[in-house]
C-alpha atoms as a PDB file:
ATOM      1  CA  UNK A   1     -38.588  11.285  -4.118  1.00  0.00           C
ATOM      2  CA  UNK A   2     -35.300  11.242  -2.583  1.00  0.00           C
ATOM      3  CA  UNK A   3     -33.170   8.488  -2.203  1.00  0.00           C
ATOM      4  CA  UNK A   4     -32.796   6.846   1.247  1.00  0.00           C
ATOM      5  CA  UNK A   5     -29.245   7.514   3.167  1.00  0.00           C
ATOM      6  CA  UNK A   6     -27.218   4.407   3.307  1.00  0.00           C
ATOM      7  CA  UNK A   7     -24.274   5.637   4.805  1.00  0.00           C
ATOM      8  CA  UNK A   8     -23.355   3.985   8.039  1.00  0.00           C
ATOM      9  CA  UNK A   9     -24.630   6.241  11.267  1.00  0.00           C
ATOM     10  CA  UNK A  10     -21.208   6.051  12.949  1.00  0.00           C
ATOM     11  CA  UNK A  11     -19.584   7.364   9.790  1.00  0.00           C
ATOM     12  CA  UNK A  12     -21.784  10.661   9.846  1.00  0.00           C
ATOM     13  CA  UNK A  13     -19.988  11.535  13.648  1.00  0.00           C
ATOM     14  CA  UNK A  14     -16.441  11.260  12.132  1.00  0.00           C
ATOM     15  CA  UNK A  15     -15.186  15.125  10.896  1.00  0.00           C
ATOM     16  CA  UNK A  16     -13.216  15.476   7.704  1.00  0.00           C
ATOM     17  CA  UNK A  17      -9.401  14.577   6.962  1.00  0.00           C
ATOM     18  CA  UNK A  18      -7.204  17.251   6.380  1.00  0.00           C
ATOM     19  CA  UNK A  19      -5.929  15.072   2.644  1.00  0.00           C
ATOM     20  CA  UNK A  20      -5.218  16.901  -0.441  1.00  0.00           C
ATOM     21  CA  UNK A  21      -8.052  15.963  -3.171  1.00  0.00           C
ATOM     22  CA  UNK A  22      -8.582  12.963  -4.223  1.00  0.00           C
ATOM     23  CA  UNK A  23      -6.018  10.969  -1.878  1.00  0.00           C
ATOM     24  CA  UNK A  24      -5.530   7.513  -2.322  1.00  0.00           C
ATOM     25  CA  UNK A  25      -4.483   6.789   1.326  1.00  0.00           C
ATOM     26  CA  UNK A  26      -7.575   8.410   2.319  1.00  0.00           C
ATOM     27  CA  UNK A  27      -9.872   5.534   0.862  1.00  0.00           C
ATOM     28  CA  UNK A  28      -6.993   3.191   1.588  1.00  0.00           C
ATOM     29  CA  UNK A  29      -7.466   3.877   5.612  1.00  0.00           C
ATOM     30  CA  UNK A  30     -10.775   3.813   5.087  1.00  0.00           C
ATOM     31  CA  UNK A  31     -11.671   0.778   3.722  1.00  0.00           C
ATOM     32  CA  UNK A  32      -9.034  -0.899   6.110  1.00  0.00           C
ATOM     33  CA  UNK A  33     -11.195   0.255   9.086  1.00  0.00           C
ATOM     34  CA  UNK A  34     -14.075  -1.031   7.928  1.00  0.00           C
ATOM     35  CA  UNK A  35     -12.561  -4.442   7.140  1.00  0.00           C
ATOM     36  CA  UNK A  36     -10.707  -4.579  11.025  1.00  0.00           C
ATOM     37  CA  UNK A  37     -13.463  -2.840  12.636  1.00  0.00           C
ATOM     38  CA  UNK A  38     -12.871  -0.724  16.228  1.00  0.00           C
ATOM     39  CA  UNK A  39     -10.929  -3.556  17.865  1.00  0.00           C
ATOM     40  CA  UNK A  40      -7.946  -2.252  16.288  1.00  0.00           C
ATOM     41  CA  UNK A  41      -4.914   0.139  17.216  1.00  0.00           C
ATOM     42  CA  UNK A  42      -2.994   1.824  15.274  1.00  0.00           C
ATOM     43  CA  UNK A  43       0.603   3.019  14.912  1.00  0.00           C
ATOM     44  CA  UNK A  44       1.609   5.784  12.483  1.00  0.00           C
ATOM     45  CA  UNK A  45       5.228   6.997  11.989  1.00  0.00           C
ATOM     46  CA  UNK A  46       6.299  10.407  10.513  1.00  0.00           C
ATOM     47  CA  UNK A  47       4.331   9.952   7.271  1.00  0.00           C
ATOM     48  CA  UNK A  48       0.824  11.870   5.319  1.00  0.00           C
ATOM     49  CA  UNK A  49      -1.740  10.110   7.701  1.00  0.00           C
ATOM     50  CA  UNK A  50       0.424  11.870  10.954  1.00  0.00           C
ATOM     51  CA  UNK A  51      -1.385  15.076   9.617  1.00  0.00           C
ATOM     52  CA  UNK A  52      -4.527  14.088   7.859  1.00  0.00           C
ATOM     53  CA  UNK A  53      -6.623  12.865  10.620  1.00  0.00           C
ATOM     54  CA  UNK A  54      -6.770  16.323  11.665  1.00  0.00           C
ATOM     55  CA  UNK A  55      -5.451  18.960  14.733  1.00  0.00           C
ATOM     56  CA  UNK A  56      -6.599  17.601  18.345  1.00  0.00           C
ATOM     57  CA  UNK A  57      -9.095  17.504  19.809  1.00  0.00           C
ATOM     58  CA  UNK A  58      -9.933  16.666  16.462  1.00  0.00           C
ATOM     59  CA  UNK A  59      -9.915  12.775  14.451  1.00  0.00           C
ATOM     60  CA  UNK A  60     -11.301  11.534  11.832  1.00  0.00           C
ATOM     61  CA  UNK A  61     -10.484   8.207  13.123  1.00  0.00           C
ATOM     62  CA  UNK A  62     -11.974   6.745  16.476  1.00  0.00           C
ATOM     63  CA  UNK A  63      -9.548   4.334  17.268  1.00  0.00           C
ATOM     64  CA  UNK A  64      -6.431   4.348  19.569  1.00  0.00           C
ATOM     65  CA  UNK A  65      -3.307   5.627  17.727  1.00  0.00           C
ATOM     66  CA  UNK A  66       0.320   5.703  18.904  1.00  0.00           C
ATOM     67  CA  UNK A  67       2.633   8.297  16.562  1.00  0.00           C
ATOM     68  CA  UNK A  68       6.415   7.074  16.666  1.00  0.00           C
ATOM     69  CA  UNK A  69       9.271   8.144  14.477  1.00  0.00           C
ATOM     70  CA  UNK A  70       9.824   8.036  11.459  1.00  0.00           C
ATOM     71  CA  UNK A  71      12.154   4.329  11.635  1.00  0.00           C
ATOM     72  CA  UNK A  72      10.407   2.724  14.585  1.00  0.00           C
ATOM     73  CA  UNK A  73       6.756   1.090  13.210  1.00  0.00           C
ATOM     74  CA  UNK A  74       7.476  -2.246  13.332  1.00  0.00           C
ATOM     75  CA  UNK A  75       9.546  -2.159  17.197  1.00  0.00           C
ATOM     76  CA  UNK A  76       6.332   0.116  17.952  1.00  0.00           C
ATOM     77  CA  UNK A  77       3.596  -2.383  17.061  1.00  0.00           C
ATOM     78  CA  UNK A  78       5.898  -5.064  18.536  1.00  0.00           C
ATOM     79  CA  UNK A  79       5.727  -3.632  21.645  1.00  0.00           C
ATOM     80  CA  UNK A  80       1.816  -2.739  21.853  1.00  0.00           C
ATOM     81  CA  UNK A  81       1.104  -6.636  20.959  1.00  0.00           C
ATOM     82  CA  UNK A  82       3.487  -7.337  23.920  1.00  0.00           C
ATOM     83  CA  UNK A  83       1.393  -5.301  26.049  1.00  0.00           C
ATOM     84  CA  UNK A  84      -1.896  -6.262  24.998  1.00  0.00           C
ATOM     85  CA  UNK A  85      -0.632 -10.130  25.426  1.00  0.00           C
ATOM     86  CA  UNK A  86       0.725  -9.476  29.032  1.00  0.00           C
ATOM     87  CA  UNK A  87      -2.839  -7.993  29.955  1.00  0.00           C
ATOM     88  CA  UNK A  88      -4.452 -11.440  28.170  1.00  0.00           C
ATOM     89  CA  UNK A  89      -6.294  -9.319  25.411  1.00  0.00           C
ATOM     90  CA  UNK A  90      -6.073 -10.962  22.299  1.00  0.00           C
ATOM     91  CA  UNK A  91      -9.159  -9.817  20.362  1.00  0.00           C
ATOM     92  CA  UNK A  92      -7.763  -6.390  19.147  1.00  0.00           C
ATOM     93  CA  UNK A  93      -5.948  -6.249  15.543  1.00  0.00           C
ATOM     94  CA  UNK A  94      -2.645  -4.221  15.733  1.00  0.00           C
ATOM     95  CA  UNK A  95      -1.734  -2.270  12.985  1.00  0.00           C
ATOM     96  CA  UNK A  96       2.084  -0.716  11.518  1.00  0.00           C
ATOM     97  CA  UNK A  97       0.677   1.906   8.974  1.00  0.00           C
ATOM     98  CA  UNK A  98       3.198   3.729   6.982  1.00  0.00           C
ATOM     99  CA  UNK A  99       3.823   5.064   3.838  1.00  0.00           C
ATOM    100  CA  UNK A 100       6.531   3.283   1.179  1.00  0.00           C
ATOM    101  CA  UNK A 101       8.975   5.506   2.502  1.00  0.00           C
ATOM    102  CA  UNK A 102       8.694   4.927   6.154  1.00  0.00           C
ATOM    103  CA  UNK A 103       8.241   0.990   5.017  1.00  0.00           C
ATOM    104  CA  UNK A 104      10.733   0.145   2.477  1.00  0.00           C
ATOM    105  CA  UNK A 105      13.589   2.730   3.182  1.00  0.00           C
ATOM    106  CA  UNK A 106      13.457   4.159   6.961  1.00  0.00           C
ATOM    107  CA  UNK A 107      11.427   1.787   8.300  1.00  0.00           C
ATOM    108  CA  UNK A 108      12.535  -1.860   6.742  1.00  0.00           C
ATOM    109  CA  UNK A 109      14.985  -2.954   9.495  1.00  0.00           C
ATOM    110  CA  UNK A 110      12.405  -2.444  12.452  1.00  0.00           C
ATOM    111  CA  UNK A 111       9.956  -4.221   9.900  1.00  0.00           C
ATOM    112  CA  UNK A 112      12.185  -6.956   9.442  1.00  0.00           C
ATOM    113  CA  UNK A 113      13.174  -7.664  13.394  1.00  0.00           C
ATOM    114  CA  UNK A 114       8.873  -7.575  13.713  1.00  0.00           C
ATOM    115  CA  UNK A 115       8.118 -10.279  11.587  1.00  0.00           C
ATOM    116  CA  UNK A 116      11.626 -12.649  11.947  1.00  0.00           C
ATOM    117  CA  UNK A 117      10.290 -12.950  15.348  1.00  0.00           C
ATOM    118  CA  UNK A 118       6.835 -14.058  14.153  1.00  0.00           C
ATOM    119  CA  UNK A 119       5.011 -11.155  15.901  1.00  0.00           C
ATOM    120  CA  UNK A 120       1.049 -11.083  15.179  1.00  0.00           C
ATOM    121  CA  UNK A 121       0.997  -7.984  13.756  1.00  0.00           C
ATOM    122  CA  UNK A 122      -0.563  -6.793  10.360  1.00  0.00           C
ATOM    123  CA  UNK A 123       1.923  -3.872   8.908  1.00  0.00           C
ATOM    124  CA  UNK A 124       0.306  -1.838   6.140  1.00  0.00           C
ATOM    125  CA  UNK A 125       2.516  -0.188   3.683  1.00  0.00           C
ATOM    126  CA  UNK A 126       0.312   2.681   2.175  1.00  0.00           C
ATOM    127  CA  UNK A 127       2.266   3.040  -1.524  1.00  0.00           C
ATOM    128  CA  UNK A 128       2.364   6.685  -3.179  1.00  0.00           C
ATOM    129  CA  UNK A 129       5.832   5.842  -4.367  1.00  0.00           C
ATOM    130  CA  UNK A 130       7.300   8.781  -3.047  1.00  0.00           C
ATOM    131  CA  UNK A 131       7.734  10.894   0.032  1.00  0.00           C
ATOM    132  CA  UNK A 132       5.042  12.841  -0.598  1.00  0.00           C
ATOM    133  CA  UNK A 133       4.875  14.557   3.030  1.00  0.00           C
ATOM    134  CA  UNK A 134       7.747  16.386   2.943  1.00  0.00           C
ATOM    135  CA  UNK A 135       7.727  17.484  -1.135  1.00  0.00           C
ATOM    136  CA  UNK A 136       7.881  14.380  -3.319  1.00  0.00           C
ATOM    137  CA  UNK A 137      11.069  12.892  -2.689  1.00  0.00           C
ATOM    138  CA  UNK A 138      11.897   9.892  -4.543  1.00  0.00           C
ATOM    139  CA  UNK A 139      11.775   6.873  -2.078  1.00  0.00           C
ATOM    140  CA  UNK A 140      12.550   3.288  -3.065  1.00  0.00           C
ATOM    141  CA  UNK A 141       9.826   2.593  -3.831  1.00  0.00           C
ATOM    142  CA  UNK A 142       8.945   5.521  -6.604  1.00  0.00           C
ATOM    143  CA  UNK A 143       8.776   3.442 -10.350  1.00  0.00           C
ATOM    144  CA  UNK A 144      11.151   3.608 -12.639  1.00  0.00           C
ATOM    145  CA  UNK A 145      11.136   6.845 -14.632  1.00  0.00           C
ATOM    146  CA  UNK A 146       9.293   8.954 -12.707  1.00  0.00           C
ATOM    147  CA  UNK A 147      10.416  12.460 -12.122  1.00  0.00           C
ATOM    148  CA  UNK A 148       9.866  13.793  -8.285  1.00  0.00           C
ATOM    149  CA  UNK A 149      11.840  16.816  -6.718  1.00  0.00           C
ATOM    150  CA  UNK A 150      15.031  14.715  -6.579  1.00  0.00           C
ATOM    151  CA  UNK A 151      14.962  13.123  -9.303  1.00  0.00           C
ATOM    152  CA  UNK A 152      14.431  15.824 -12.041  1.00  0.00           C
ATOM    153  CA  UNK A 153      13.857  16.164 -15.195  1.00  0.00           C
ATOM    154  CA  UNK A 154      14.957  18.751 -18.279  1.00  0.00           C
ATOM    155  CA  UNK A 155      18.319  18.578 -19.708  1.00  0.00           C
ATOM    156  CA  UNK A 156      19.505  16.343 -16.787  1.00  0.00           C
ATOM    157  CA  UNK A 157      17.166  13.509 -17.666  1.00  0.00           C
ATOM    158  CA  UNK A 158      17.598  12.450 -14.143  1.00  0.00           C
ATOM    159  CA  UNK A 159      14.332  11.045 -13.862  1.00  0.00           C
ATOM    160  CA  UNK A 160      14.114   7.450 -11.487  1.00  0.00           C
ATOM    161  CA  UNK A 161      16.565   5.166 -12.809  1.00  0.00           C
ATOM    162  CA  UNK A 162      16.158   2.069 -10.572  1.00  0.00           C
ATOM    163  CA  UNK A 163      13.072  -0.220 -10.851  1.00  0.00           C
ATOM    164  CA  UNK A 164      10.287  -0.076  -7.616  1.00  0.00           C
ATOM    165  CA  UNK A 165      11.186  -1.929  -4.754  1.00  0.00           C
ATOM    166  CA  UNK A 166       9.408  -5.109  -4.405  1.00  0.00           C
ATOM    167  CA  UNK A 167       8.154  -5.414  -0.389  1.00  0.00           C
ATOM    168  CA  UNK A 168       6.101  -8.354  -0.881  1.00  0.00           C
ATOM    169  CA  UNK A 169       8.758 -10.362  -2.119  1.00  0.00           C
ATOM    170  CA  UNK A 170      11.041  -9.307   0.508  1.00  0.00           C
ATOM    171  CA  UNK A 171       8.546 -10.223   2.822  1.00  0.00           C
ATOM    172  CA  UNK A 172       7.790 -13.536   0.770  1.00  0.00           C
ATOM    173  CA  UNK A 173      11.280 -13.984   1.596  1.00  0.00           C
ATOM    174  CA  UNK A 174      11.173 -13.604   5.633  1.00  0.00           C
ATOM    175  CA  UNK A 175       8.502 -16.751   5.150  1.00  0.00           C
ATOM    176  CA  UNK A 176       5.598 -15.025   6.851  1.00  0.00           C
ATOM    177  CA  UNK A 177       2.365 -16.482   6.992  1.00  0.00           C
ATOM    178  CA  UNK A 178       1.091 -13.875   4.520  1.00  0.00           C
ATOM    179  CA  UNK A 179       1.044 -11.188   2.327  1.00  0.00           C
ATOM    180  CA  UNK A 180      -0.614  -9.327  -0.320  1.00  0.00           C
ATOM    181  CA  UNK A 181      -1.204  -6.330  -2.878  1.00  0.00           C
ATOM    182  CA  UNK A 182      -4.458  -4.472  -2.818  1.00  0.00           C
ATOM    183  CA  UNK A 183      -5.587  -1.639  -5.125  1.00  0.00           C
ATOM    184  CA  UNK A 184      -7.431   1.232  -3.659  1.00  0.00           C
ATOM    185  CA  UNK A 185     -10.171   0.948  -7.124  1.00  0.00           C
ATOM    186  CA  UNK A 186     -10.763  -2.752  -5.603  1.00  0.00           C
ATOM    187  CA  UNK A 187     -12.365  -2.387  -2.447  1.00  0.00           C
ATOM    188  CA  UNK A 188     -13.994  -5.880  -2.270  1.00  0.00           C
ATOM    189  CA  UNK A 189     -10.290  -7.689  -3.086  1.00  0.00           C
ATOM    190  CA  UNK A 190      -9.176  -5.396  -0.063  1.00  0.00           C
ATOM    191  CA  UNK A 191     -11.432  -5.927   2.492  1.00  0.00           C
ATOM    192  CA  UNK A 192     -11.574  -9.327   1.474  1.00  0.00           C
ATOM    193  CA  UNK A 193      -7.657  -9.719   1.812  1.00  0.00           C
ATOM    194  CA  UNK A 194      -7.502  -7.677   4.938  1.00  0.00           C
ATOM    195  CA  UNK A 195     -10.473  -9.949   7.453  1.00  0.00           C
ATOM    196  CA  UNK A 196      -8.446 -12.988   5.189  1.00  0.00           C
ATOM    197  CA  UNK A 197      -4.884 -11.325   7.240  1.00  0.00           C
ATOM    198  CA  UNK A 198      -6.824 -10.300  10.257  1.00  0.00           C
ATOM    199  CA  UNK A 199      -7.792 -14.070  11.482  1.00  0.00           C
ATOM    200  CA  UNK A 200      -4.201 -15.976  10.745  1.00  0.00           C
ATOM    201  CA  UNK A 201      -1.762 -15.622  13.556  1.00  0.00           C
ATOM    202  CA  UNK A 202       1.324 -14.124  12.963  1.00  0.00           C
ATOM    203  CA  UNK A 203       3.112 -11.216  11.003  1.00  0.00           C
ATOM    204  CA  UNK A 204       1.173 -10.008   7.692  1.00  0.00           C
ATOM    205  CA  UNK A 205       2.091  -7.735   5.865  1.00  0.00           C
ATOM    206  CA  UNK A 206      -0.250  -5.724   3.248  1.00  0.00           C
ATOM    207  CA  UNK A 207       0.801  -3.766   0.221  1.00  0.00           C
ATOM    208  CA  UNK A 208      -2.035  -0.834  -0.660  1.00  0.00           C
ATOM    209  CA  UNK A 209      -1.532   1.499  -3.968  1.00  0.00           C
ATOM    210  CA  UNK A 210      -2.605   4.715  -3.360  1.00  0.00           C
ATOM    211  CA  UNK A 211      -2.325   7.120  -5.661  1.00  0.00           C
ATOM    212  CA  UNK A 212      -1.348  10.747  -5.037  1.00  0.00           C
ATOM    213  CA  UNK A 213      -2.494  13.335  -7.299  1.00  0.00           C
ATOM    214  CA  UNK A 214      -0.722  16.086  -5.722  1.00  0.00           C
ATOM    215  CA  UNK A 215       2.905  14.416  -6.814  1.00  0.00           C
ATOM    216  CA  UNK A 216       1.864  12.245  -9.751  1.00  0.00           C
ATOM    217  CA  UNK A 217       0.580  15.532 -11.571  1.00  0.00           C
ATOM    218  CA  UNK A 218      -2.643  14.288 -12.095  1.00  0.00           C
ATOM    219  CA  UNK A 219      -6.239  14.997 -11.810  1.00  0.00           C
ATOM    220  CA  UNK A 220      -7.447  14.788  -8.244  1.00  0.00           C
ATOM    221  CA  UNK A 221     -10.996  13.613  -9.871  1.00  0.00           C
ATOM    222  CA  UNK A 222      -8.766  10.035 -11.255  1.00  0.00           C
ATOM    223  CA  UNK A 223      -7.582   8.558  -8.696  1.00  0.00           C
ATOM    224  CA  UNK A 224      -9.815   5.615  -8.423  1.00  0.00           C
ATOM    225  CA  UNK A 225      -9.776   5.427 -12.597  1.00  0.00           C
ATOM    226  CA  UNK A 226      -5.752   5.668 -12.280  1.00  0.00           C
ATOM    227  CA  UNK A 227      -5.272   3.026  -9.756  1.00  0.00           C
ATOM    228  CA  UNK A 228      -7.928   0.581 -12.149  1.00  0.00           C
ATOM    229  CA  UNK A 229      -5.799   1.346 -14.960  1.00  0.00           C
ATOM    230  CA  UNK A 230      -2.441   0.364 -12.825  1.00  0.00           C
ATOM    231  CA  UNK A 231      -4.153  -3.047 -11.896  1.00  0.00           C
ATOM    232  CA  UNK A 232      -5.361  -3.375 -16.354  1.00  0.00           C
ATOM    233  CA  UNK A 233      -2.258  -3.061 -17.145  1.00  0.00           C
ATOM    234  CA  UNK A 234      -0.273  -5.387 -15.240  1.00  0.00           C
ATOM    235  CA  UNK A 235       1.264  -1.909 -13.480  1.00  0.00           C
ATOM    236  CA  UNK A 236       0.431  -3.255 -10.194  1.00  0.00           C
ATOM    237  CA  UNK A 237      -1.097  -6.998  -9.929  1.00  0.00           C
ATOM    238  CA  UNK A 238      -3.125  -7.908  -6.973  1.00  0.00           C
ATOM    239  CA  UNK A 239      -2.354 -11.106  -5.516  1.00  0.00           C
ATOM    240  CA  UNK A 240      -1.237 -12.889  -2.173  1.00  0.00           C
ATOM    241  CA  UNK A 241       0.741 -14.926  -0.903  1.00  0.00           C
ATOM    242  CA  UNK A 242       0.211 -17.247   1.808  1.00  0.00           C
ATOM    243  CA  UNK A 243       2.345 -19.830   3.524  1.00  0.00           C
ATOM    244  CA  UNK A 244       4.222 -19.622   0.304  1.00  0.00           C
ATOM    245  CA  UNK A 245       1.463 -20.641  -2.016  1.00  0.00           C
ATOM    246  CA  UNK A 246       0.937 -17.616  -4.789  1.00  0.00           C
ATOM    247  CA  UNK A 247      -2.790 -16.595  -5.771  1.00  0.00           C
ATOM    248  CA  UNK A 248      -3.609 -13.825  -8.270  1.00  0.00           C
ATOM    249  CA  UNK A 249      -6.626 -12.106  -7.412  1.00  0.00           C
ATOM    250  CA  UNK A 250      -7.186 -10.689 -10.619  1.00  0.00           C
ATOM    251  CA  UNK A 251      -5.892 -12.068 -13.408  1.00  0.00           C
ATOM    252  CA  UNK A 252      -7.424  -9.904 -16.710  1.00  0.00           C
ATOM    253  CA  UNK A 253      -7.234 -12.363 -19.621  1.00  0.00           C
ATOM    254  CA  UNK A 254      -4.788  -9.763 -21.452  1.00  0.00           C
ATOM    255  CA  UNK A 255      -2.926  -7.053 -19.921  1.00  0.00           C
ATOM    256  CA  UNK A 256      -3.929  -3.954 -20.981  1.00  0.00           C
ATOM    257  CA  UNK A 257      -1.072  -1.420 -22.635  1.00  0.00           C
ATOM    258  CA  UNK A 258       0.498   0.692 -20.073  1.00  0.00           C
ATOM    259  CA  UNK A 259       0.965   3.750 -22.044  1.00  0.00           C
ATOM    260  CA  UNK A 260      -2.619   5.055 -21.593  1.00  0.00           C
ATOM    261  CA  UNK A 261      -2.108   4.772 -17.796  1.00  0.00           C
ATOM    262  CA  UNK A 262       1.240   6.969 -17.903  1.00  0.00           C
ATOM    263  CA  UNK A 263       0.349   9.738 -20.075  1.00  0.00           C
ATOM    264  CA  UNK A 264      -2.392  10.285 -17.585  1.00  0.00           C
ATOM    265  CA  UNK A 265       0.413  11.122 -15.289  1.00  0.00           C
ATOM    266  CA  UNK A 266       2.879  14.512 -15.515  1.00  0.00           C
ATOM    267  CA  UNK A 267       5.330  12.594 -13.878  1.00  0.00           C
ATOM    268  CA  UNK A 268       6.464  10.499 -16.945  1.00  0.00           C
ATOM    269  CA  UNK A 269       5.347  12.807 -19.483  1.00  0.00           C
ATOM    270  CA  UNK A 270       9.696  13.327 -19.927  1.00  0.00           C
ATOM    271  CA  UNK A 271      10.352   9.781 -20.813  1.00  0.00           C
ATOM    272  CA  UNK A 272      11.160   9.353 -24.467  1.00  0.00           C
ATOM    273  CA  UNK A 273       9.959   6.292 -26.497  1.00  0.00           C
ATOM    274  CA  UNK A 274      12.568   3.942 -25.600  1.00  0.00           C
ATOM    275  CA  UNK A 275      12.056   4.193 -21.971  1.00  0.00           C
ATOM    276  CA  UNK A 276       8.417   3.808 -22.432  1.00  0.00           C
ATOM    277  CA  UNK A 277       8.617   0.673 -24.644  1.00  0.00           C
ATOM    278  CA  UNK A 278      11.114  -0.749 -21.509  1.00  0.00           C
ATOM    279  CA  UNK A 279       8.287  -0.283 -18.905  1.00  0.00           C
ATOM    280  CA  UNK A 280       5.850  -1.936 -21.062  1.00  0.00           C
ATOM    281  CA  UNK A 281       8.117  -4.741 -21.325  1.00  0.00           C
ATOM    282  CA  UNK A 282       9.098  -4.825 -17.664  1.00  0.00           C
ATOM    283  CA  UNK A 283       5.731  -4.974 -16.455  1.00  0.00           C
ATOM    284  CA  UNK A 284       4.811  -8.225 -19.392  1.00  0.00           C
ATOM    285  CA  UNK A 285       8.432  -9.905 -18.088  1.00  0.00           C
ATOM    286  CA  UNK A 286       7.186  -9.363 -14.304  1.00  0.00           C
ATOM    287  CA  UNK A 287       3.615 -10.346 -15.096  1.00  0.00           C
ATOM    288  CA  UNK A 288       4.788 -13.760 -17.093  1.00  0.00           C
ATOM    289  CA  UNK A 289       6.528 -14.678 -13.846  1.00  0.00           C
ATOM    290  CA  UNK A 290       3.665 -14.151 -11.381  1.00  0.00           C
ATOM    291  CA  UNK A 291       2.142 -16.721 -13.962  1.00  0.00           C
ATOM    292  CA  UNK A 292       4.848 -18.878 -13.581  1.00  0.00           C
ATOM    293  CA  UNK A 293       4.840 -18.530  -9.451  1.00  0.00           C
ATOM    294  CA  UNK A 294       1.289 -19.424  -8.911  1.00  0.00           C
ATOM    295  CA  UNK A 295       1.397 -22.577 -11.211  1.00  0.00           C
ATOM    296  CA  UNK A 296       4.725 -23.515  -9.638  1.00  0.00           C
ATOM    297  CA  UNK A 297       3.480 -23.106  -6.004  1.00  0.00           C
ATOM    298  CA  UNK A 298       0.222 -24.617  -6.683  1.00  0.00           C
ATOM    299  CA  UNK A 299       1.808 -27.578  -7.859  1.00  0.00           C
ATOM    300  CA  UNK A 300       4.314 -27.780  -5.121  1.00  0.00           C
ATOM    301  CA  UNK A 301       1.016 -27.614  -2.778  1.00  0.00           C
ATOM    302  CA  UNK A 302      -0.546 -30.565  -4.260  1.00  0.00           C
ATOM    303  CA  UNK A 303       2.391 -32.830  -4.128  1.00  0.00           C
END
């Protein structure tokens, strides 16, 4: 006897993305939607989700969607808040969704002006860690030794020399009411986190790995198993912060060794032993002081 269809009737109406296999920011937009729900607009720069929700007439998404350039997300969510404010609506969730490179190079002084003006707005940075778009470009936010089509390999070694941006903390530092990282492989932390950002007023701003097989040279069948293994290892923690108090979300009793997690990858599969052993302790040095944040903060709250 077969088993009886539980997916959601209103999911069965949408047509398919246009994503390469196994995108992470394909799960990541969907599980956002279903956190937020159809009161919720969305602006997307120049970025991967400009072309995946297909050609028009065409969506895979049935909300309202503005496309701006490239630099403009967080003056372009700005403004639709304004708008939606003047007309006395304030029961629809406005989302900035952009990739790492729209968000932490192009886009970061519009971002900045949107929440130093307190704007209620929730801006999604969708993380591949490159500019995968327009043929895996290294962006700011692209790890540490990773090779993408400007930062190659070979002889020249040129592989990514400076560590990953860190949004959240930059964001920490702009005192907004909150922020947080989610992990595509945790759905329940994310859509947790997300209806946590959608009912506190003011600028959030929400940090989602998604991992991109096409430029991470990797299997497009791993990319929930990958993005797990980033979270293990201490690779990417999940946590939030809000009104300056630091909460990890999941806190494994032991971090598991990062190695296993890269060699999955073709774009570290360069790095000698040295850099590899640097990573690892990186990512133990970073982890020790989220530790040491979220005992300092909590103690700072109960004073």
């Amino acid at each position: 006897m077969m088993a009886k269809l539980t997916i959601p009737e209103e999911e069965l109406m949408y047509p398919g993305h246009v994503g390469c296999l196994g995108c992470g920011a394909t799960l990541a937009m969907r599980y956002t939607l279903k956190a937020l729900g159809q009161r919720t607009i969305i602006s997307v720069p120049a970025c991967c989700w400009a072309v995946m929700p297909g050609v028009f007439p065409l969506t895979c998404l049935k909300i309202p969607m503005l496309y701006t350039a490239f630099e403009t997300t967080g003056a372009s969510i700005s403004g639709i808040r304004a708008a939606l404010d003047a007309k006395g609506i304030d029961d629809i969730t406005v989302v900035g969704w952009a990739g790492d490179g729209g968000t932490a190079d192009i886009g970061i002084q519009a971002l900045s002006g949107a929440v130093e003006r307190g704007t209620d707005v929730m801006y999604i940075m969708y993380d591949n860690e490159a500019y995968m778009n327009t043929g895996v470009q290294r962006s700011s936010a692209t790890p540490i030794g990773a090779w993408t089509t400007t930062t190659p390999v070979g002889t020249t070694k040129d592989w990514k020399k400076m560590p990953k941006k860190d949004m959240v903390e930059i964001m920490v530092a702009h005192k907004i009411p909150y922020t947080a990282t989610m992990s595509i492989s945790h759905p329940e932390d994310m859509i947790k986190k997300l209806q946590k950002a959608q009912k506190i007023k003011g600028p959030k701003f929400i940090h989602i790995y998604a991992p991109c097989p096409t430029g991470w040279r990797m299997a497009p069948d791993k990319t929930v198993e990958i993005a797990k293994m980033a979270v293990d290892s201490g690779a990417f923690p999940l946590y939030e912060v809000e009104d300056g108090i630091y909460t990890i979300t999941r806190k494994p009793k032991e971090l598991k060794p990062v190695m296993p997690y890269l060699a999955m990858q073709g774009r570290f599969r360069h790095l000698p032993q040295e850099e590899l052993d640097g990573i690892q302790l990186g990512i133990q040095k970073r982890w020790k002081r989220l530790l040491k944040l979220e005992e300092f903060t909590r103690d700072l709250e109960g004073e």
